[in-house]
Each structure stands twice: as C-alpha cells, then as structure tokens.
PDB file of N, CA and C in Angstrom:
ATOM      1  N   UNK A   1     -30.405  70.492  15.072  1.00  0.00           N
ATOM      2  CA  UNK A   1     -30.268  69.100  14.688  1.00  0.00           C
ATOM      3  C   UNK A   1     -30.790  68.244  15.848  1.00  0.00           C
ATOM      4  N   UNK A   2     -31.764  67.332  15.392  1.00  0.00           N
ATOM      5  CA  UNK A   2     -31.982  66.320  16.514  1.00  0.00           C
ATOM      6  C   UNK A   2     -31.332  65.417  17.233  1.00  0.00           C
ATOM      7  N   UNK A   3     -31.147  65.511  18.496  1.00  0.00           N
ATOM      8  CA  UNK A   3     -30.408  64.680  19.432  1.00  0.00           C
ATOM      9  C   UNK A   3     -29.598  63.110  18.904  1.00  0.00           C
ATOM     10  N   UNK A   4     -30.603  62.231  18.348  1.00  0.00           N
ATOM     11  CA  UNK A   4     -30.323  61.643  17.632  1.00  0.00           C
ATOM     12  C   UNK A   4     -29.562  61.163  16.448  1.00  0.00           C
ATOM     13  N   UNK A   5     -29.942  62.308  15.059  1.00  0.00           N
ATOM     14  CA  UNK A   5     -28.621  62.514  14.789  1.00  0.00           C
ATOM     15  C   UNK A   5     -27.054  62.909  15.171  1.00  0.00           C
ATOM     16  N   UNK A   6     -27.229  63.643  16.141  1.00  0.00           N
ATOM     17  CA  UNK A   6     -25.583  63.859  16.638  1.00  0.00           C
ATOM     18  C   UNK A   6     -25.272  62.622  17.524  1.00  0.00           C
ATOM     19  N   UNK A   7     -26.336  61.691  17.974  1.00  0.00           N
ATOM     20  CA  UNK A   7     -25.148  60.355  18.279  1.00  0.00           C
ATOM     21  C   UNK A   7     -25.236  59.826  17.345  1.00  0.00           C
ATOM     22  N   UNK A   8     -25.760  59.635  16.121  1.00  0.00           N
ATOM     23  CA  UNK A   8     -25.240  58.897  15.344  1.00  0.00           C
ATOM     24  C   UNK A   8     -24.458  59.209  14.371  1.00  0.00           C
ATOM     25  N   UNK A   9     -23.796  60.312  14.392  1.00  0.00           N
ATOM     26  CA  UNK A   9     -22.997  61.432  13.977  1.00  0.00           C
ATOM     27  C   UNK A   9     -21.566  61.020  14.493  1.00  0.00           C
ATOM     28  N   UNK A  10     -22.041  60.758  16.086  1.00  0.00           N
ATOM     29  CA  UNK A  10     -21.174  60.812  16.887  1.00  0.00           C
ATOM     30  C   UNK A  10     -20.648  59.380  17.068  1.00  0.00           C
ATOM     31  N   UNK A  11     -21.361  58.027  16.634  1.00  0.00           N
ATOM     32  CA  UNK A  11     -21.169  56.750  16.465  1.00  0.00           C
ATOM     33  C   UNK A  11     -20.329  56.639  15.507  1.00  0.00           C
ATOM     34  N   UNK A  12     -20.837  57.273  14.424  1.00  0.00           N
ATOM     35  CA  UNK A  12     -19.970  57.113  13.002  1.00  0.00           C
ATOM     36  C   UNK A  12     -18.722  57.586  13.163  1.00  0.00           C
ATOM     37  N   UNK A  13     -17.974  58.593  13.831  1.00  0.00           N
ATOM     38  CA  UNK A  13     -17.137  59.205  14.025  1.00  0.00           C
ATOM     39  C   UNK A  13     -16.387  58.587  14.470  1.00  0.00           C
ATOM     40  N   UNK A  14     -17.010  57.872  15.915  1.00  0.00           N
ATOM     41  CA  UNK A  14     -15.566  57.261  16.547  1.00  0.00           C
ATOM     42  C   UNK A  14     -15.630  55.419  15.929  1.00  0.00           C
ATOM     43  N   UNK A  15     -16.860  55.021  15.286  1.00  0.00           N
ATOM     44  CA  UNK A  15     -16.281  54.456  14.497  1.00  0.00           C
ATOM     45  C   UNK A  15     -15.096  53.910  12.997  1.00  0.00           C
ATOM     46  N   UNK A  16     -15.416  55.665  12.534  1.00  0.00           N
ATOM     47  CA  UNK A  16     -14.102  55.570  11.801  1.00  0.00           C
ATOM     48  C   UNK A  16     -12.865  55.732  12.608  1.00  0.00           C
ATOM     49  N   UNK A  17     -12.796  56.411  13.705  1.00  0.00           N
ATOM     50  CA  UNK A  17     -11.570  56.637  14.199  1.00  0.00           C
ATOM     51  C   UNK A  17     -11.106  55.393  14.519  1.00  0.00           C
ATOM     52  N   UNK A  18     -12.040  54.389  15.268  1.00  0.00           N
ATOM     53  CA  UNK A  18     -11.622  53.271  15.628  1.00  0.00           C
ATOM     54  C   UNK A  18     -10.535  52.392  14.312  1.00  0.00           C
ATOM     55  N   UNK A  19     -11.238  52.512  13.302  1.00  0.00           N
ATOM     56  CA  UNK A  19     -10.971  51.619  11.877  1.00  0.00           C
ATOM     57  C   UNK A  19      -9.546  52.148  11.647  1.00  0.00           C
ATOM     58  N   UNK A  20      -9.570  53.656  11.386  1.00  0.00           N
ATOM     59  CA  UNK A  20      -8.123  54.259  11.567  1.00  0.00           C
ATOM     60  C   UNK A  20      -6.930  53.883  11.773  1.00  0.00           C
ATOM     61  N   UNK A  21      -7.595  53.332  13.354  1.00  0.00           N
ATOM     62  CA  UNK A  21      -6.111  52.716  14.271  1.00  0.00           C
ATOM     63  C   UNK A  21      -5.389  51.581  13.749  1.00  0.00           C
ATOM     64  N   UNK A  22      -6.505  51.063  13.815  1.00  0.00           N
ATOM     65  CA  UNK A  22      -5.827  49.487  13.129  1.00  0.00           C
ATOM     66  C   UNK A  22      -4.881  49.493  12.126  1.00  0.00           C
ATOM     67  N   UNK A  23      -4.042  48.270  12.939  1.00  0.00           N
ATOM     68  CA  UNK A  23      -2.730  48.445  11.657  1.00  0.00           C
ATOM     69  C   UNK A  23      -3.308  47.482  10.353  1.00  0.00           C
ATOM     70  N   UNK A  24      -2.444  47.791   9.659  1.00  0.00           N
ATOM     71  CA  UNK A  24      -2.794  47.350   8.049  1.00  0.00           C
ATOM     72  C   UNK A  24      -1.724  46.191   8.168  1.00  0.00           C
ATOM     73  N   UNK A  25      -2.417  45.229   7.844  1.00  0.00           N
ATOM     74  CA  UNK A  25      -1.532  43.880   7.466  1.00  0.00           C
ATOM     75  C   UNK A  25      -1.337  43.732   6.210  1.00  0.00           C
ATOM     76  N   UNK A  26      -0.261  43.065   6.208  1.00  0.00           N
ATOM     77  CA  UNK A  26       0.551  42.395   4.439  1.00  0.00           C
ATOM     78  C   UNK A  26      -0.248  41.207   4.729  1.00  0.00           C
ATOM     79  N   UNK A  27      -0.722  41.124   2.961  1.00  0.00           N
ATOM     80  CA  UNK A  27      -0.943  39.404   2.835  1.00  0.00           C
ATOM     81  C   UNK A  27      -0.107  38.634   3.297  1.00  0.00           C
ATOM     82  N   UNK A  28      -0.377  37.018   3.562  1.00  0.00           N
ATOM     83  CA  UNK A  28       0.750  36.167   3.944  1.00  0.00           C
ATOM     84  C   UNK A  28       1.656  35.794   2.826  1.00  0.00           C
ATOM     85  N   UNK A  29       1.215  35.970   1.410  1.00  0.00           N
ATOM     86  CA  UNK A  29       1.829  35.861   0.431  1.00  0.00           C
ATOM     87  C   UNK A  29       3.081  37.159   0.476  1.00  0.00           C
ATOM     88  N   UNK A  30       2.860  38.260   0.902  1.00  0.00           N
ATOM     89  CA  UNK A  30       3.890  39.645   0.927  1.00  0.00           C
ATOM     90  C   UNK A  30       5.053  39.280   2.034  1.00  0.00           C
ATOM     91  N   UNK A  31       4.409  38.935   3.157  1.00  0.00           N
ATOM     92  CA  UNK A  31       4.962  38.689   4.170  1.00  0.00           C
ATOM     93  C   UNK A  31       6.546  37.337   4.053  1.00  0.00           C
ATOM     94  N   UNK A  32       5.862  36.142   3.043  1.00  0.00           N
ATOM     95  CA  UNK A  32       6.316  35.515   2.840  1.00  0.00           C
ATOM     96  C   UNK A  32       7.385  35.681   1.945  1.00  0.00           C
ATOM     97  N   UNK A  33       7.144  36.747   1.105  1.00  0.00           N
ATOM     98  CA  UNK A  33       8.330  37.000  -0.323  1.00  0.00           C
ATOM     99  C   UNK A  33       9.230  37.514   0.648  1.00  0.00           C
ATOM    100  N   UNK A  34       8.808  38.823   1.579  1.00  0.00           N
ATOM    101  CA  UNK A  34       9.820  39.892   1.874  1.00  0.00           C
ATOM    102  C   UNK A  34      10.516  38.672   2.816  1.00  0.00           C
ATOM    103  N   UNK A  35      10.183  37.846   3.217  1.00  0.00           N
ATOM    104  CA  UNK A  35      10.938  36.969   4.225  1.00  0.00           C
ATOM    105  C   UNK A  35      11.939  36.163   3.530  1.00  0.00           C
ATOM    106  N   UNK A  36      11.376  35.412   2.906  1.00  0.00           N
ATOM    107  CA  UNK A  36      12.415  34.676   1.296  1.00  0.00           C
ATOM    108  C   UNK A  36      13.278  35.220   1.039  1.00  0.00           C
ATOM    109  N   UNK A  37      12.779  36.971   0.986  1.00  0.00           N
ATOM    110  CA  UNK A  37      14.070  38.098  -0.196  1.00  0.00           C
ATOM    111  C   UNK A  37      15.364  37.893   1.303  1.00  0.00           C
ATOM    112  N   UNK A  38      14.530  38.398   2.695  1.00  0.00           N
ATOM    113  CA  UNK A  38      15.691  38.567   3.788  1.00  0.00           C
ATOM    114  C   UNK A  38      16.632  37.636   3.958  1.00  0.00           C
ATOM    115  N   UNK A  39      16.166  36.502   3.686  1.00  0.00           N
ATOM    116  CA  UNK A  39      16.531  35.371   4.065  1.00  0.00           C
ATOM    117  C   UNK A  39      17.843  34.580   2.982  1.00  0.00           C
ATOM    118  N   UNK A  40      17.544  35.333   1.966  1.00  0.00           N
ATOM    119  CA  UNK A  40      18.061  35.007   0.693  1.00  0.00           C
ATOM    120  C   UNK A  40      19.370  35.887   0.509  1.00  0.00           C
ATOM    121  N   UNK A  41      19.337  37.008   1.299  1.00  0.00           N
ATOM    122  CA  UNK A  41      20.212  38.304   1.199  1.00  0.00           C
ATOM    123  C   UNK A  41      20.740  37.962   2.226  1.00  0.00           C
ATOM    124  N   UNK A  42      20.892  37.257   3.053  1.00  0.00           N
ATOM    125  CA  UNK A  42      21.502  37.096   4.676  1.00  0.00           C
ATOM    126  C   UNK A  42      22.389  35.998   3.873  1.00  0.00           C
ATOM    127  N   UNK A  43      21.738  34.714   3.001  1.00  0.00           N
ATOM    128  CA  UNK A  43      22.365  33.681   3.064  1.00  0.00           C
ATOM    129  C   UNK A  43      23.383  33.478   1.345  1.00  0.00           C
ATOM    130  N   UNK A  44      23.105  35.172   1.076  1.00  0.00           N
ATOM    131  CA  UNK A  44      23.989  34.816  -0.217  1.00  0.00           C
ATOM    132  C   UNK A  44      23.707  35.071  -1.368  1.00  0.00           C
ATOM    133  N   UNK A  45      22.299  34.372  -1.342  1.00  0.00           N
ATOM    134  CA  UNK A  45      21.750  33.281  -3.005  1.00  0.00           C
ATOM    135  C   UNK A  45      21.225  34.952  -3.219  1.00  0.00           C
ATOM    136  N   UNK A  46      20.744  35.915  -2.914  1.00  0.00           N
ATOM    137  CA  UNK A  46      20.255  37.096  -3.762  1.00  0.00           C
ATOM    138  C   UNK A  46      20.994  38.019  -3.553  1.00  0.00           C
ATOM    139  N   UNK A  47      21.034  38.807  -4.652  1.00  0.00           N
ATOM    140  CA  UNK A  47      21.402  40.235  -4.177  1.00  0.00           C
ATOM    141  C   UNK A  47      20.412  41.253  -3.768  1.00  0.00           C
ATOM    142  N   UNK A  48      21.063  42.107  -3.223  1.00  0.00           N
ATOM    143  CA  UNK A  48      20.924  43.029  -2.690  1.00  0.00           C
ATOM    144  C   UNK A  48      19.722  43.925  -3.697  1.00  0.00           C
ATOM    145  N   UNK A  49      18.312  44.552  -2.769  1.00  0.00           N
ATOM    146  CA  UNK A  49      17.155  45.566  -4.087  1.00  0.00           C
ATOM    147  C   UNK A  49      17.904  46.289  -4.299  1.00  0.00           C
ATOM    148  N   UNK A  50      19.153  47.132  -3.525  1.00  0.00           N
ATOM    149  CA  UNK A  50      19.455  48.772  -4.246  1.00  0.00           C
ATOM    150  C   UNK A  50      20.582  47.970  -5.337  1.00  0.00           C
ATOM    151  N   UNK A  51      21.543  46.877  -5.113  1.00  0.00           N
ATOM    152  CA  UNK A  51      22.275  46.643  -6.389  1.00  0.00           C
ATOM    153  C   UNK A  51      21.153  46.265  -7.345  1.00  0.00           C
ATOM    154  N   UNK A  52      19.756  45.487  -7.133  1.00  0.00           N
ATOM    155  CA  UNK A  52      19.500  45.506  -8.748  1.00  0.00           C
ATOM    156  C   UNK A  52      19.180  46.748  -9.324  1.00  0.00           C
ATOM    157  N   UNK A  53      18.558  47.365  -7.978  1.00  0.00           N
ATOM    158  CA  UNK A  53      17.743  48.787  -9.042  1.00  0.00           C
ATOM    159  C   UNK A  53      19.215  49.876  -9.190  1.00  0.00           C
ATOM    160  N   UNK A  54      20.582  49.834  -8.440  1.00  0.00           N
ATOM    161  CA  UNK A  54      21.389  50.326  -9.362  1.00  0.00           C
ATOM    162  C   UNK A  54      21.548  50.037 -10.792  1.00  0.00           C
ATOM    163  N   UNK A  55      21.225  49.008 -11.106  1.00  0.00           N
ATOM    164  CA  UNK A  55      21.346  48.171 -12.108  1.00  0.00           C
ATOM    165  C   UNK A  55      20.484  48.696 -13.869  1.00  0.00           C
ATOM    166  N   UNK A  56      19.327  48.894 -13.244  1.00  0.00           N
ATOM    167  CA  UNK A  56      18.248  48.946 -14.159  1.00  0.00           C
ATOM    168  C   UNK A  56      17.427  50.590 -14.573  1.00  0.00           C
ATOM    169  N   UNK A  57      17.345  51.094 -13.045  1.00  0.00           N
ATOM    170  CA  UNK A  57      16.631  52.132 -12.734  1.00  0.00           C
ATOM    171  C   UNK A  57      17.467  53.110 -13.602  1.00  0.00           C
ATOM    172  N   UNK A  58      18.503  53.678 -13.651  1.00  0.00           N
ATOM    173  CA  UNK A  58      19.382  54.549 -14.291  1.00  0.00           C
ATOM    174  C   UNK A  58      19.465  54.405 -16.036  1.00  0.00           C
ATOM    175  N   UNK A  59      19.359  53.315 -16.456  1.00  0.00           N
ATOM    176  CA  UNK A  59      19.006  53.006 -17.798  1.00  0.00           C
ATOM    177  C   UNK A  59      17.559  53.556 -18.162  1.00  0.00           C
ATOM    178  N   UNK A  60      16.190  53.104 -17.366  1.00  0.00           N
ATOM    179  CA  UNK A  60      15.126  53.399 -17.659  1.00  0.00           C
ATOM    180  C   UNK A  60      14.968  54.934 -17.646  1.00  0.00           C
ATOM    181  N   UNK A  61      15.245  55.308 -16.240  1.00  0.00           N
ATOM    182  CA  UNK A  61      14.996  57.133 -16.706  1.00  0.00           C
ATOM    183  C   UNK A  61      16.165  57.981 -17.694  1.00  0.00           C
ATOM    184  N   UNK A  62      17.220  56.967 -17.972  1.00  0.00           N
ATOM    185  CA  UNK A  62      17.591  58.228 -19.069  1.00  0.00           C
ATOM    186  C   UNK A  62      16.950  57.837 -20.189  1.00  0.00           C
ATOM    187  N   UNK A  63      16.107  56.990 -20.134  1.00  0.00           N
ATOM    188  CA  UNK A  63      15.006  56.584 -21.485  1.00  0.00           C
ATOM    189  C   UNK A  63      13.630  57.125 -21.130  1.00  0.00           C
ATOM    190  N   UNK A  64      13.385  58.311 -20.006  1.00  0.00           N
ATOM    191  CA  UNK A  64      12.217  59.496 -19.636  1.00  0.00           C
ATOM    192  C   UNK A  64      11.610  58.136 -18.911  1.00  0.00           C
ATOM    193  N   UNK A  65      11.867  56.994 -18.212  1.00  0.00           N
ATOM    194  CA  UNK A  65      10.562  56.606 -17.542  1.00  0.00           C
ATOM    195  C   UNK A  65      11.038  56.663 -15.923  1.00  0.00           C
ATOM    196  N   UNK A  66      10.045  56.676 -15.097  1.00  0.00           N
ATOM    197  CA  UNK A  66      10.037  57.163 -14.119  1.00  0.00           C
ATOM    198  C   UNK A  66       9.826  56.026 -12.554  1.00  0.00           C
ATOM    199  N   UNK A  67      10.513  55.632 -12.122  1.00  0.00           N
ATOM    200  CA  UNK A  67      10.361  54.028 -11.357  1.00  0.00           C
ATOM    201  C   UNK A  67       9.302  54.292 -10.224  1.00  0.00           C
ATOM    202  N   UNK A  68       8.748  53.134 -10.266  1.00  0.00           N
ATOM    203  CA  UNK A  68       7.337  52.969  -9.009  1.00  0.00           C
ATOM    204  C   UNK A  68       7.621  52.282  -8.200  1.00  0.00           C
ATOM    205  N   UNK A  69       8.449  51.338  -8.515  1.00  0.00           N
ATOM    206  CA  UNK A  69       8.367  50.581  -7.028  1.00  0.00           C
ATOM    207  C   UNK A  69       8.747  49.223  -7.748  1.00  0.00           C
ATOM    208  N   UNK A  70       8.964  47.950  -7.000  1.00  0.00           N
ATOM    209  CA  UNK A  70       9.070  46.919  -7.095  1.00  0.00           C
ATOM    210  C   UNK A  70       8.151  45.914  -6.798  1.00  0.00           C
ATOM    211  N   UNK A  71       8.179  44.635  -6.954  1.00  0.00           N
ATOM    212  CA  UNK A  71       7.513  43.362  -6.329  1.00  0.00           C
ATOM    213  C   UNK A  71       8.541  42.304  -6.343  1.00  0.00           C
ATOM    214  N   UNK A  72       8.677  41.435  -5.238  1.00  0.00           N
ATOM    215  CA  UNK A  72       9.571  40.185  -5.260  1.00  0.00           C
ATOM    216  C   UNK A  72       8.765  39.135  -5.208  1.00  0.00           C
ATOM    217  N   UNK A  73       8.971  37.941  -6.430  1.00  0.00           N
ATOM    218  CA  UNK A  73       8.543  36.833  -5.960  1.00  0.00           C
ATOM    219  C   UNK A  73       9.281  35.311  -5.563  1.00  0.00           C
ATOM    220  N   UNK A  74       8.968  35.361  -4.670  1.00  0.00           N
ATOM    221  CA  UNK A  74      10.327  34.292  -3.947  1.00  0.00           C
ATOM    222  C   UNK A  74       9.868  32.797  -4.340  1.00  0.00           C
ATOM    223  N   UNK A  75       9.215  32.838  -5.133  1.00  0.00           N
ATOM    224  CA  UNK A  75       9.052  31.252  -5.875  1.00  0.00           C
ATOM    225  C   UNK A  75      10.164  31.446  -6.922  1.00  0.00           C
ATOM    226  N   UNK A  76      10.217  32.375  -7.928  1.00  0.00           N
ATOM    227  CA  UNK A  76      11.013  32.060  -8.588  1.00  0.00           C
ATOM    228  C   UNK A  76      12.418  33.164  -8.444  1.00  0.00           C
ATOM    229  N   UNK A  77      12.012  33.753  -7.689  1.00  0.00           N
ATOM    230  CA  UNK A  77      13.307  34.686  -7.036  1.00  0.00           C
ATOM    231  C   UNK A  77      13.474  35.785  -7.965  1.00  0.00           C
ATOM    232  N   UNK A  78      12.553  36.380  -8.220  1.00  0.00           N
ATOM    233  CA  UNK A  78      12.369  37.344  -9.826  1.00  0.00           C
ATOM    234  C   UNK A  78      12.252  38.905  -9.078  1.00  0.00           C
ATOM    235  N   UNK A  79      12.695  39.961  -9.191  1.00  0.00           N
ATOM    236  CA  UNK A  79      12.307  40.956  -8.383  1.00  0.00           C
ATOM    237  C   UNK A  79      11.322  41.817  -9.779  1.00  0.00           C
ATOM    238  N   UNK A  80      10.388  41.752  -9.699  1.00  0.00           N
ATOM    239  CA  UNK A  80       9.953  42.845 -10.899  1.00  0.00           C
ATOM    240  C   UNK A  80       9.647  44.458 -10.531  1.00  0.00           C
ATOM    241  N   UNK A  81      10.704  45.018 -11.533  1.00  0.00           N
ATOM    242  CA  UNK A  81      10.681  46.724 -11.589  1.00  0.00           C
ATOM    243  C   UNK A  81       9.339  47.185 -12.158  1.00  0.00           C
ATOM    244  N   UNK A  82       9.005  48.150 -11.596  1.00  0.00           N
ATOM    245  CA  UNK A  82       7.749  49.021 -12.082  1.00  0.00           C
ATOM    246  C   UNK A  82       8.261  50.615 -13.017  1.00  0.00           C
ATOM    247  N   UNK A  83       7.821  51.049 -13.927  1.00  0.00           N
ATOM    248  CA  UNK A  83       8.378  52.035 -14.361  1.00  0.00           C
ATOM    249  C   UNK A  83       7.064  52.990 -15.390  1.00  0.00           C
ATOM    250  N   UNK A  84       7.082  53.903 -15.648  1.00  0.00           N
ATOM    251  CA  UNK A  84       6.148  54.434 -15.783  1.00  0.00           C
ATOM    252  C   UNK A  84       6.483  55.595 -16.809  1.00  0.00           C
ATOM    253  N   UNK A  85       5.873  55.754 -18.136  1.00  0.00           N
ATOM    254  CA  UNK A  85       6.735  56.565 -19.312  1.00  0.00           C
ATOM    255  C   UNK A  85       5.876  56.608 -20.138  1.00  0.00           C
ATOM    256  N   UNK A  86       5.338  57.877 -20.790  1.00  0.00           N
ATOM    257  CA  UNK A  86       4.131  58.441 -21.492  1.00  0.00           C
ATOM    258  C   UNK A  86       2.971  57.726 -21.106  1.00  0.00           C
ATOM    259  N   UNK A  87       2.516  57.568 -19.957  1.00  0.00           N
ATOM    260  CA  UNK A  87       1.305  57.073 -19.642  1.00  0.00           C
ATOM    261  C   UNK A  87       1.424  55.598 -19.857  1.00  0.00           C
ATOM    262  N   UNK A  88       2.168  54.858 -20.076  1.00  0.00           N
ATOM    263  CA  UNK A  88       2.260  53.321 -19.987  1.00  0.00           C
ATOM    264  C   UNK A  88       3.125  53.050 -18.848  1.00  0.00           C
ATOM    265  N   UNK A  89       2.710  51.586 -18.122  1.00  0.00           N
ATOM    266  CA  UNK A  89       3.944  51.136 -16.979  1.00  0.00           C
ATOM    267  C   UNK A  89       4.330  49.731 -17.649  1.00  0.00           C
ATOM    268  N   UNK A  90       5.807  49.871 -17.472  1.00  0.00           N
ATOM    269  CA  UNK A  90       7.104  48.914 -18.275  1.00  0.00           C
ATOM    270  C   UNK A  90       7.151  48.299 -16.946  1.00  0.00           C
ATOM    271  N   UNK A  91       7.150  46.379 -16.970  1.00  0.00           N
ATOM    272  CA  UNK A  91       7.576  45.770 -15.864  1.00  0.00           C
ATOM    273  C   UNK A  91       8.608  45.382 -16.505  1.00  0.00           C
ATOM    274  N   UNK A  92      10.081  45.491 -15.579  1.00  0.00           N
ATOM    275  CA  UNK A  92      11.206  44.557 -15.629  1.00  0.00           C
ATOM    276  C   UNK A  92      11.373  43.795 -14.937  1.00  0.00           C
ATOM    277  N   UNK A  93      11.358  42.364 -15.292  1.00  0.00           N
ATOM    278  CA  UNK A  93      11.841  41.320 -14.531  1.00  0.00           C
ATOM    279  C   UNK A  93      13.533  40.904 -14.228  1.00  0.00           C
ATOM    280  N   UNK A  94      13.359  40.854 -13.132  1.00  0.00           N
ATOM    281  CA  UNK A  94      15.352  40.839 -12.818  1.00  0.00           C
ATOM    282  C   UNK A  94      15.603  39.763 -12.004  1.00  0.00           C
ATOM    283  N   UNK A  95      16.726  38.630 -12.406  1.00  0.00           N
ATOM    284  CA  UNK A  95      16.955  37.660 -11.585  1.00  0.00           C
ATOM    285  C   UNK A  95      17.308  38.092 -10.377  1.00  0.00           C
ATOM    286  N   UNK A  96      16.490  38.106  -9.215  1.00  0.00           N
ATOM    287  CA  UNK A  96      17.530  38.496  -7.849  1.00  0.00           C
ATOM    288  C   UNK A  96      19.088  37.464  -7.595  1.00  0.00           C
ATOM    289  N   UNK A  97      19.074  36.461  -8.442  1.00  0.00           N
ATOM    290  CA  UNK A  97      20.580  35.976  -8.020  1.00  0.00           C
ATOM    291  C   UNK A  97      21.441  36.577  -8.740  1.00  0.00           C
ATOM    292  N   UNK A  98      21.509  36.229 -10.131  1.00  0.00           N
ATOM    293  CA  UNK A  98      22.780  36.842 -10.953  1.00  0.00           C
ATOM    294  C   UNK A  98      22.039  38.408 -11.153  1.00  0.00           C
ATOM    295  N   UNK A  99      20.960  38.843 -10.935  1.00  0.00           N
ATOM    296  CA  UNK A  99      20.919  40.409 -11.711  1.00  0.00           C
ATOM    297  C   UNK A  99      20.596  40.474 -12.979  1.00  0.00           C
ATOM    298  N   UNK A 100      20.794  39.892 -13.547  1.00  0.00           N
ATOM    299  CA  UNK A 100      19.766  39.705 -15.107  1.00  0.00           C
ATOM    300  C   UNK A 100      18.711  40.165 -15.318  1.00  0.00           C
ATOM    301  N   UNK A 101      18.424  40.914 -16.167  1.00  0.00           N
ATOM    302  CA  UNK A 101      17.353  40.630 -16.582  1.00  0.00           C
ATOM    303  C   UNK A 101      16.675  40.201 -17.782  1.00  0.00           C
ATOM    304  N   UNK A 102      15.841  39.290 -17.259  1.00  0.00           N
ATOM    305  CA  UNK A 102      14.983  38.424 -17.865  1.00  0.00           C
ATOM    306  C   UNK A 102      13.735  38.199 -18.916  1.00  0.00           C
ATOM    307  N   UNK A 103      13.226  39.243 -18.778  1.00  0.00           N
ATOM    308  CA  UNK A 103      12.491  39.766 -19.246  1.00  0.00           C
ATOM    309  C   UNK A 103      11.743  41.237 -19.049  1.00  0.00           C
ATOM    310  N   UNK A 104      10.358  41.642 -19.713  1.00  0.00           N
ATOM    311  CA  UNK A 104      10.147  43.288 -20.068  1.00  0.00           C
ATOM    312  C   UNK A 104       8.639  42.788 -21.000  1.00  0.00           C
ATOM    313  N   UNK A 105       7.727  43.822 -20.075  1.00  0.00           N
ATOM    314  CA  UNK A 105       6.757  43.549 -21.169  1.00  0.00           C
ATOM    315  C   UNK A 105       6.204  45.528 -20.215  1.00  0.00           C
ATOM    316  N   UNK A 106       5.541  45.854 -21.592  1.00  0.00           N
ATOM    317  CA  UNK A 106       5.091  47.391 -21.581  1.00  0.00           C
ATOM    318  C   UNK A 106       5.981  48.240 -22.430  1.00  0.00           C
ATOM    319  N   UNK A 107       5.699  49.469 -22.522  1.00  0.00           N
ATOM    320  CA  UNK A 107       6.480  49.684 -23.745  1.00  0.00           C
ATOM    321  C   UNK A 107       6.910  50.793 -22.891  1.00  0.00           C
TER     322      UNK A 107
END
C-alpha cells in the first residue's frame, strides 16, 4: 500500500476517534423539560416518572405491549409513555400532576 494511503488511513482514523470523544449534547429544548420535570418534583406540582409509569406500564404489558421509554413536556406538563405491541407504538399521555391519563393514540 502506498505511503500515502496509510496517512490518510491514518487521518481518518484518528479523526473518527477524535469525533468519538465528544460528548453528545441534549437539545436545549430536552435540557429544558428534564429541568421543568426536576424542578416540578422538588417543588410538588409533579409527580414522581416511576409513580406514573407504576401507574400505566403494568396495565399495558398485561395487554402484550412492551414500554420504550418516555418524553416530558414541560409546557404542558404531559409525560408521554412509549409502548410497543404487534409492531405498532401506543403513545400515552399522562398528566404529570394528578397522573391521569389524558389521552392515547396507536393501537
């Protein structure tokens, strides 16, 4: 192999390594919910993610679906469940104050 290619072999390399390192930032929009949710759970007005997803999560999988994860949005203080069941994903929307939920769209 020509000299050449192996530094640029060798460029590419520690250029990915470089990229690697770098930490991964949250949008300021992510940054901002999870701060809202902390802030909200310190001062009262929300509950707690494991009381809602006690809440919800245990209903959905004895109905076979399988939970992914969440999203909070601190405009309207909504935590939405992710859930996942014969190849479709079910969002539940849950009031983070009272625990409600609010709505459901996916089947």
């Amino acid at each position: 192999m020509p000299s050449h290619m192996k530094m640029f072999g060798f460029l590419c390399l520690g250029a990915l390594l470089a990229a690697a390192a770098l930490p991964a930032h949250a949008s300021p929009q992510v940054r901002g919910d999870q701060e809202a949710a902390r802030e909200g759970r310190a001062q009262g007005r929300l509950l707690p993610l494991r009381e809602i997803e006690s809440r919800v999560v245990p209903a959905m999988t004895r109905k076979g679906a399988q939970y992914l994860g969440f999203d909070f949005d601190s405009g309207t203080m909504i935590y939405t469940l992710k859930f996942l069941r014969n190849g479709s994903v079910i969002w539940i929307d849950v009031d983070g104050r009272s625990g409600q939920i609010v709505g459901q769209s996916g089947r």
